[in-house]
Protein backbone atom coordinates (compact mmCIF):
# COMPACT_ATOMS: atom_id res chain seq x y z
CA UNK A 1 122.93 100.62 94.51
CA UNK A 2 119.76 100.81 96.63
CA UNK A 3 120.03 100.23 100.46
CA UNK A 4 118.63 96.75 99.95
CA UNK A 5 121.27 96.15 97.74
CA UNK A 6 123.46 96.92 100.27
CA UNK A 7 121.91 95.04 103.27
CA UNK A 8 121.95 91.87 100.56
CA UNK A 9 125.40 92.48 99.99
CA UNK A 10 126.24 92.19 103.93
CA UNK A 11 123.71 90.60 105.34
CA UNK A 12 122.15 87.99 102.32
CA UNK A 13 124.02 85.02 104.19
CA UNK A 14 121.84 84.77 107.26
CA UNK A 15 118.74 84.19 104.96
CA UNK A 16 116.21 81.82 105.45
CA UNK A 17 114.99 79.79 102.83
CA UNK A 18 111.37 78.41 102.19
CA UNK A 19 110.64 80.65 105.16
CA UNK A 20 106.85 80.39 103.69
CA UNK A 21 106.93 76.40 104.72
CA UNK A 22 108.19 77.21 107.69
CA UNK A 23 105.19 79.57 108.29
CA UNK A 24 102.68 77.23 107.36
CA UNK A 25 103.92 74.21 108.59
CA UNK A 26 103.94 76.15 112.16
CA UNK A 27 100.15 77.01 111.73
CA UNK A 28 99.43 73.01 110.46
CA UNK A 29 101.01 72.21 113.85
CA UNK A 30 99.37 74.39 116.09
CA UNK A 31 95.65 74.00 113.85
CA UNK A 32 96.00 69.79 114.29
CA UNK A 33 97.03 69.98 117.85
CA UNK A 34 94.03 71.89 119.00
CA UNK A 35 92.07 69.89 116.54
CA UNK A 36 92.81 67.26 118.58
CA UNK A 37 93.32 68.71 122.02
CA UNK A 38 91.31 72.11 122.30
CA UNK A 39 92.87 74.38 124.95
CA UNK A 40 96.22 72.78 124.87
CA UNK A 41 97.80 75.35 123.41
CA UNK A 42 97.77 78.72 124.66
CA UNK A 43 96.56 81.59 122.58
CA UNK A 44 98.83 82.56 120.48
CA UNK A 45 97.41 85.54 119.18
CA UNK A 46 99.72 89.18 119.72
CA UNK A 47 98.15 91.37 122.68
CA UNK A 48 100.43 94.30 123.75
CA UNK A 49 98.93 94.41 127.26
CA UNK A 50 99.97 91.14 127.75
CA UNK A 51 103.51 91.43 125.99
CA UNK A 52 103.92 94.09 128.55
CA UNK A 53 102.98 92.07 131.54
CA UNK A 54 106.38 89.85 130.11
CA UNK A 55 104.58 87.22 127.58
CA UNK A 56 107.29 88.21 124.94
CA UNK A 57 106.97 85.13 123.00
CA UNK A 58 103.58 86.72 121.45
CA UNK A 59 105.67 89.41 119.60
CA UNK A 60 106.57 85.97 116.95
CA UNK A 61 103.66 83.57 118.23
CA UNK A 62 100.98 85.23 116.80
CA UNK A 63 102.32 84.49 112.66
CA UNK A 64 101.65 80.48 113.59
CA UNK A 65 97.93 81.58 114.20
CA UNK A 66 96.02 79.08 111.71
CA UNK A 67 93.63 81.43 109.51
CA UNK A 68 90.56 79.49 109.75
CA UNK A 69 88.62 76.92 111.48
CA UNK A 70 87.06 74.58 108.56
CA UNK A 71 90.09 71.77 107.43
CA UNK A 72 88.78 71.93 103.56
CA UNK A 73 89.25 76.26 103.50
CA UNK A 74 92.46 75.77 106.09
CA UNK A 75 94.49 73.72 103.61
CA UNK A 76 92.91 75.79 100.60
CA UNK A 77 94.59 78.93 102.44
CA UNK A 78 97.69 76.94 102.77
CA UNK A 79 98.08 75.89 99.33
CA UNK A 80 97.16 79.58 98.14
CA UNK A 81 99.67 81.41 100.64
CA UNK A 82 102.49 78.86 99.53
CA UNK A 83 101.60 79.39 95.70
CA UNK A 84 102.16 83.19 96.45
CA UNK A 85 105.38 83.07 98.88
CA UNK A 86 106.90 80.58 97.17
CA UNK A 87 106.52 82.71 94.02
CA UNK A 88 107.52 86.04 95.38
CA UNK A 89 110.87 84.12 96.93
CA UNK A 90 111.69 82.60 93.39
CA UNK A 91 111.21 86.27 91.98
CA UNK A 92 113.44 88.03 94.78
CA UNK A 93 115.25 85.85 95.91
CA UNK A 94 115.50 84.53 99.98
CA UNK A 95 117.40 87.86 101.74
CA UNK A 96 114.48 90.14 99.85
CA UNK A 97 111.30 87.95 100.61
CA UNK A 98 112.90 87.79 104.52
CA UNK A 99 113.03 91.28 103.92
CA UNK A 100 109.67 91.85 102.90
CA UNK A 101 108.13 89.71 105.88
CA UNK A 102 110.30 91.35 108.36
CA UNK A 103 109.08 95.21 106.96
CA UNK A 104 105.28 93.46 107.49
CA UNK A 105 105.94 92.08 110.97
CA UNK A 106 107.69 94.97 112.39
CA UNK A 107 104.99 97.26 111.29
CA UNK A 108 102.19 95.00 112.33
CA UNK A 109 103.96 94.68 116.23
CA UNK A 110 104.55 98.91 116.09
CA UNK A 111 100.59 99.56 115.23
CA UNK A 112 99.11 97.26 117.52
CA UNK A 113 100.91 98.90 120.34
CA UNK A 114 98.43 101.90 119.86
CA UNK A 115 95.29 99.95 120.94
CA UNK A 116 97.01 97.20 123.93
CA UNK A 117 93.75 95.62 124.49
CA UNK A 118 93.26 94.09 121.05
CA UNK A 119 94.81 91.43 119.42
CA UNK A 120 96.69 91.96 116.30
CA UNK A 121 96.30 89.58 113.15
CA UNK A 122 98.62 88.06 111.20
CA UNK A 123 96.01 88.31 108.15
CA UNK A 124 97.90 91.99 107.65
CA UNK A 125 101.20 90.48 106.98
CA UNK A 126 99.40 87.78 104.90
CA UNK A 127 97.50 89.97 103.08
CA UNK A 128 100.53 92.50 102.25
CA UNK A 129 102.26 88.86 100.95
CA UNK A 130 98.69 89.16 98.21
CA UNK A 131 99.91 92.37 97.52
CA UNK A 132 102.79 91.75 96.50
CA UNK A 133 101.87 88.67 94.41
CA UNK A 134 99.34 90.58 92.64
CA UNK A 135 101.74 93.59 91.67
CA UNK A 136 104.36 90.96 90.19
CA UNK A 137 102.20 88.39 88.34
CA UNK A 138 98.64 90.68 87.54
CA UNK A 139 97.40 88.24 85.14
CA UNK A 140 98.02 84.68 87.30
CA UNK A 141 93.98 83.44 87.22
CA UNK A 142 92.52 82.57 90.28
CA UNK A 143 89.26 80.33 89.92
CA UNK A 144 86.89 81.53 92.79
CA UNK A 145 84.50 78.18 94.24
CA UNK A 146 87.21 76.14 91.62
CA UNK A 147 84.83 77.56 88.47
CA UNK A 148 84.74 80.99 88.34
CA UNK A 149 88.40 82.14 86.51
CA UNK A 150 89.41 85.91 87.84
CA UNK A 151 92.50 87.44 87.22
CA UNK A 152 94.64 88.05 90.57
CA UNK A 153 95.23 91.93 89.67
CA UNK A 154 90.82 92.61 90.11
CA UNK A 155 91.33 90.35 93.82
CA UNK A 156 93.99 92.84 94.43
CA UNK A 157 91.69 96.10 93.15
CA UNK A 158 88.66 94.61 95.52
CA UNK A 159 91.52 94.76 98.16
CA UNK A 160 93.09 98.11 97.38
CA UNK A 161 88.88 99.62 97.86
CA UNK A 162 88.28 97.59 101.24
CA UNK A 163 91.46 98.96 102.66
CA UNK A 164 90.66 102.74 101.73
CA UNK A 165 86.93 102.63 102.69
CA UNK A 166 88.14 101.17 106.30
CA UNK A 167 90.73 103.88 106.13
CA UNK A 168 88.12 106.40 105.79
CA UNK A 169 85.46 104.90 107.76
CA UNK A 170 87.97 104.04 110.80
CA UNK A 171 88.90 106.12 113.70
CA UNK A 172 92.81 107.08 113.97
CA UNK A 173 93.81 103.77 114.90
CA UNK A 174 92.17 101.75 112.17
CA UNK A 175 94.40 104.48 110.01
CA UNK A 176 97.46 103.31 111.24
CA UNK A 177 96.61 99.73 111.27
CA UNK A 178 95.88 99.93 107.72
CA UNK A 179 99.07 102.17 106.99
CA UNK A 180 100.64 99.55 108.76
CA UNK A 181 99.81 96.82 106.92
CA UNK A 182 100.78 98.23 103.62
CA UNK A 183 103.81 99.68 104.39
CA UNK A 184 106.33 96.56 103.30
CA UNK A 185 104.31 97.51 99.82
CA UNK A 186 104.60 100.65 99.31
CA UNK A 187 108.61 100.10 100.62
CA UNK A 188 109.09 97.53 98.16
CA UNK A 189 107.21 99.04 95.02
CA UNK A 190 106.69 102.54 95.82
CA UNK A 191 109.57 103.63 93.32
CA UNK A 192 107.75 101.06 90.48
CA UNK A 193 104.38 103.00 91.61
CA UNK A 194 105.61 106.06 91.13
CA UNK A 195 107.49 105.80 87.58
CA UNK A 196 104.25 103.73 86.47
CA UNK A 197 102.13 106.78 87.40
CA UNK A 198 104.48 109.00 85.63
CA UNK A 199 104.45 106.84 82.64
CA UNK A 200 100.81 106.84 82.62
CA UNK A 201 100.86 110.68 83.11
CA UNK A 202 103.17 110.97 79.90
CA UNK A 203 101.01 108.39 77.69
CA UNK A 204 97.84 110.50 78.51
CA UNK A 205 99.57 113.99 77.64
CA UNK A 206 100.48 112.24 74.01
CA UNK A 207 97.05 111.30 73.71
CA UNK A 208 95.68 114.35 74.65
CA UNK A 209 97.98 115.93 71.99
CA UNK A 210 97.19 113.49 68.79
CA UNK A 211 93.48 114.25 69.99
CA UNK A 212 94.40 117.89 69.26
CA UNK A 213 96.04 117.64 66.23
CA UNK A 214 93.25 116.07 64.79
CA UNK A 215 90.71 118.12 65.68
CA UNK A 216 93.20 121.29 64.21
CA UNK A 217 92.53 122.20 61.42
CA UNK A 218 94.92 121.63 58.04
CA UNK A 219 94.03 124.62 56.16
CA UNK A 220 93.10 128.13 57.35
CA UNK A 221 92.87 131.24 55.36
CA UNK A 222 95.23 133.95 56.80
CA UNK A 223 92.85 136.33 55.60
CA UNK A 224 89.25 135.39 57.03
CA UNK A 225 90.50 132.46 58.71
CA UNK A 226 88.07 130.17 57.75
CA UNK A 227 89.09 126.42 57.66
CA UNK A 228 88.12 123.26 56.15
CA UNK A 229 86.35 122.37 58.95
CA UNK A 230 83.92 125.36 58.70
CA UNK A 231 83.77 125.42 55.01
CA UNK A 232 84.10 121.94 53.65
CA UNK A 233 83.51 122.51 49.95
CA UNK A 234 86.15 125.38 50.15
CA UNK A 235 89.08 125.26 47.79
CA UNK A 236 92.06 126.20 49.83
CA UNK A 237 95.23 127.56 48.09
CA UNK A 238 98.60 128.37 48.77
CA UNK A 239 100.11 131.19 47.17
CA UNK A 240 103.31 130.76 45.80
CA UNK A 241 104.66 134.89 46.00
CA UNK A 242 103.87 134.94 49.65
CA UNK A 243 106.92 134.47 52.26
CA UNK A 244 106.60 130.90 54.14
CA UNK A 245 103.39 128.48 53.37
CA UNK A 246 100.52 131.35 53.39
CA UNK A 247 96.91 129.55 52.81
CA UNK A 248 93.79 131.79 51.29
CA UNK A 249 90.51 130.56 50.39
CA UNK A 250 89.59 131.18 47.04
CA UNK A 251 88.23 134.34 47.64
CA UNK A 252 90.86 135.87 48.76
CA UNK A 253 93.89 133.75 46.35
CA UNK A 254 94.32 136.59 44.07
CA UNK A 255 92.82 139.56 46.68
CA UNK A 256 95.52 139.38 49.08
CA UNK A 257 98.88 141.82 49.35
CA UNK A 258 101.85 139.05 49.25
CA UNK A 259 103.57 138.49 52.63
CA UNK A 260 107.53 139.14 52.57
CA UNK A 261 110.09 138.45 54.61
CA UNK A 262 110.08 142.13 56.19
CA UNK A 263 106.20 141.62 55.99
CA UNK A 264 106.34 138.91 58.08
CA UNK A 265 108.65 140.18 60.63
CA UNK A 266 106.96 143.07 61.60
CA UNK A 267 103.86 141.15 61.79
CA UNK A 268 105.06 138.83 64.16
């Protein structure tokens, strides 16, 4: 039984359910009230300099943060990050999506604390909730600008190369972001990583072997050692006095001293 097993076990009764609506229905709120009244709400956004000064409320105000600006690619967002949460709480279940949000929050709050100054996004713990709806469901179909269909698992690959070049462009604090933001992943599906790479590992050492054992060669003659390979029109034999399956061309078939068990033995 894993530890999340466990926590499930003791803790799986103080879920929250559709805790994706919940998210979204908090950015709808806060998006049409400053639609309508700019200014009236504060900013939301999480700034550990001000979180120290005692504006606590930042640590959770920052996930109602609407994503964009434009109403038509707003509710688009919406619909998408519903799609995915709603999917990945079907598949796990309430306790383990909570779970997986929590991991992303916690670890987005503890990596913006090294840079105070600069507000922190909730677009990592959305984009980690991508993640994870790309690992589960690889072939779901996305159509990009409603034509173009593309599978969710290439999305995810474009993803997976942004966040290493801006791990190895960035200083050590884009580093940590970005380890930051992927941690609830790599928590959550490291072990699948891992046994998939090892799988992988194993299918390519097969490979590597039936590639070999076609390329060997059937017959070789234990005298000159010659093959069929280097002498197609050959006529291999096997001689039927020797000890074991001994192979001779045809020159040496009947020029050859006959192999015996002793022979053999003190060959080898």
């Amino acid at each position: 039984m894993t530890l999340l097993d466990k926590l499930q076990r003791r803790f799986g009764h103080w879920a929250v359910p559709n805790v994706t609506v919940g998210l979204i229905l908090g950015q709808v709120f806060v998006y049409m009230v400053e639609t309508a009244q700019p200014g009236r709400i504060p900013n939301l956004a999480l700034i550990p300099a001000l979180v120290f000064q005692g504006e606590f409320w930042r640590l959770f105000s920052f996930v109602f943060e609407p994503p964009v600006t434009h109403p038509i690619w707003a509710l688009l967002f919406w619909y998408v990050f519903y799609l995915m949460g709603s999917a990945l709480e079907h598949t796990w279940g309430a306790f383990r999506y909570n779970m997986y949000l929590l991991l992303g929050w916690a670890a987005t709050v503890g990596a913006s604390l090294l840079a105070p100054e600069s507000p922190a996004s909730v677009g990592f713990l959305q984009g980690s909730v991508f993640l994870a709806f790309a690992w589960l469901y690889p072939e779901f179909v996305f159509y990009i600008f409603f034509i173009l269909p593309v599978k969710v698992k290439w999305l995810a690959l474009l993803a997976w190369i942004g966040y290493l070049l801006a791990f190895l462009a960035g200083d050590w604090v884009d580093k940590v972001l970005i380890v930051a933001s992927v941690a609830n992943f790599f928590v959550f599906f490291g072990k699948s990583i891992a046994l998939r790479v090892r799988a992988g590992r194993r299918r390519m050492a097969a490979q590597s072997d039936r590639i070999r054992s076609q390329d060997k060669a059937r017959h070789q003659c234990r005298m000159c050692g010659i093959t069929e390979r280097t002498h197609p029109n050959e006529d291999f034999r096997y001689c039927s006095k020797c000890e074991g399956t001994q192979c001779y061309c045809s020159a040496h078939l009947r020029n050859h001293e006959h192999i015996t068990a002793d022979r053999e033995a003190d060959r080898q």
